[in-house]
Protein backbone atom coordinates (compact mmCIF):
# COMPACT_ATOMS: atom_id res chain seq x y z
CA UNK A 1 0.00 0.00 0.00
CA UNK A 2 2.81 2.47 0.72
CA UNK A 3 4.56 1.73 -2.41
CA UNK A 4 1.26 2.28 -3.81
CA UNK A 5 0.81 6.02 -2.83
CA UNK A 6 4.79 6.57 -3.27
CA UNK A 7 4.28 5.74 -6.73
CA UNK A 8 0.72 8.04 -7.30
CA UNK A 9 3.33 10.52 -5.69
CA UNK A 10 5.98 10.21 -8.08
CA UNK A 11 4.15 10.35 -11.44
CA UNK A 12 1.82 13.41 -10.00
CA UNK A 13 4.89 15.84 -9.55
CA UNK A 14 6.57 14.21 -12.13
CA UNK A 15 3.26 15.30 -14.74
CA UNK A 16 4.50 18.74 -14.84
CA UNK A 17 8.56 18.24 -15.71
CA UNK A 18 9.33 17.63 -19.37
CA UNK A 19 9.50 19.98 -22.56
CA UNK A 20 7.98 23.24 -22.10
CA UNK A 21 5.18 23.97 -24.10
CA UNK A 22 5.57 25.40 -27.60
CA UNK A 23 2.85 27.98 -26.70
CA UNK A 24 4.24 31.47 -26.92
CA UNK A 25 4.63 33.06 -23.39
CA UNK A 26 1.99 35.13 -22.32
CA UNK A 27 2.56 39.29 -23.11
CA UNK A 28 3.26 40.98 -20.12
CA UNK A 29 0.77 43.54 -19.08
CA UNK A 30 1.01 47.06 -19.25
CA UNK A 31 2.35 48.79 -16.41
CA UNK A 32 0.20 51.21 -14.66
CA UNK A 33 1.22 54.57 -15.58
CA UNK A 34 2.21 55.14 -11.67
CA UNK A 35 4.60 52.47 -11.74
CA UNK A 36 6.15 53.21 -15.22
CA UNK A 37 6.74 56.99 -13.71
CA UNK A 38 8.70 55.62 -11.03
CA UNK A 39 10.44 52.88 -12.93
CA UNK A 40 11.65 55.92 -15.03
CA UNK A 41 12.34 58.28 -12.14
CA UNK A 42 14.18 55.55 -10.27
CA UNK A 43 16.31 54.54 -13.93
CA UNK A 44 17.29 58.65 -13.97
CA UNK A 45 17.92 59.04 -10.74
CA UNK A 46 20.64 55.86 -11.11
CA UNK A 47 21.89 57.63 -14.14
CA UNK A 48 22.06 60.95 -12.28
CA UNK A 49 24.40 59.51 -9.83
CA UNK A 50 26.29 58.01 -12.19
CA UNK A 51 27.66 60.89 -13.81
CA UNK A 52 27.89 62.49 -9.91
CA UNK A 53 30.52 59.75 -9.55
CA UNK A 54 32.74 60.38 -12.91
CA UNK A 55 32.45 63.72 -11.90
CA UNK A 56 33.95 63.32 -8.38
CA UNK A 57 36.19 60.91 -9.75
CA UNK A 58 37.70 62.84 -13.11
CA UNK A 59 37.69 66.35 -11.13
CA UNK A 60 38.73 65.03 -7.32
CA UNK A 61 35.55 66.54 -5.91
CA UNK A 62 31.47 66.88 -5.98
CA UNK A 63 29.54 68.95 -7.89
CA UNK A 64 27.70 71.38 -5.92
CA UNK A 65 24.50 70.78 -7.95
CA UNK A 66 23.03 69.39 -10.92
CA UNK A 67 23.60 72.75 -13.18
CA UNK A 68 27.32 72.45 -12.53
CA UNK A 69 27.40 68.85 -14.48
CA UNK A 70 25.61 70.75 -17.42
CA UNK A 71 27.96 73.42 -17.12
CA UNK A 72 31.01 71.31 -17.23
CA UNK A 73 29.79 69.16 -20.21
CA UNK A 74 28.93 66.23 -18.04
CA UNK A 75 25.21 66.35 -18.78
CA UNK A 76 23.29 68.02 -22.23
CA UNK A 77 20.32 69.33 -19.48
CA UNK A 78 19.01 68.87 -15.63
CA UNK A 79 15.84 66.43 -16.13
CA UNK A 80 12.77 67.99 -14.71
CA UNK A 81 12.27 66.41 -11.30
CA UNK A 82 8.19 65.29 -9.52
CA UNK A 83 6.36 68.33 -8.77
CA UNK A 84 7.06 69.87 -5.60
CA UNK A 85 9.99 68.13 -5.39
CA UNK A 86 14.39 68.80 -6.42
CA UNK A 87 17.34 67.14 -7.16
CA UNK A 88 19.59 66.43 -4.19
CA UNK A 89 23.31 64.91 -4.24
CA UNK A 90 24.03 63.59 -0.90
CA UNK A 91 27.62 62.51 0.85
CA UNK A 92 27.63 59.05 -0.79
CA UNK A 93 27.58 61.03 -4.16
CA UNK A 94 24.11 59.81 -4.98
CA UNK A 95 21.24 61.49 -6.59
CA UNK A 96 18.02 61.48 -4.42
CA UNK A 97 14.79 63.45 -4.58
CA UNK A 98 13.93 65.70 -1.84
CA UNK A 99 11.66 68.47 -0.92
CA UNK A 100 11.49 72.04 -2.08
């Protein structure tokens, strides 16, 4: 009997191994536009502090703000941050958001 229900066992979790199916995978949905906004803010603000960090490194200190990465060549503009809210570069050399 024991062998019995080891085998049932065995071939029900074995019932989903094998080839995967030749089905295309489903199409991921559409992010909300909330999330997409703060998947992009959060990509910029990792690309902000980036160019922070050549900065520091190629000129031996930090910029003092944003504009002064534009001004040196570093950056082509300053992206607009949230409303209400401003660019920020803090002692670690990254790029955060904070308030006005």
């Amino acid at each position: 009997m024991l062998a019995r229900i080891v085998l049932i066992g065995l071939v029900a979790t074995g019932a989903g191994c094998g080839k995967p199916s030749s089905s295309a995978p489903p199409t991921p949905e559409p992010l909300p536009q909330a999330a997409a906004d703060e998947a992009e803010l959060t990509a910029a603000l990792g690309e902000l502090t980036q160019v922070v960090r050549r900065f520091a490194a190629e000129q031996r200190r930090a910029p003092k703000t944003l504009d002064e990465l534009v001004a040196q060549g570093y950056l082509s503009r300053v992206p607009e941050p949230p409303a209400g809210k401003k660019f920020a570069i803090n002692k670690k050399l990254e790029v955060y958001l904070a308030g006005p």
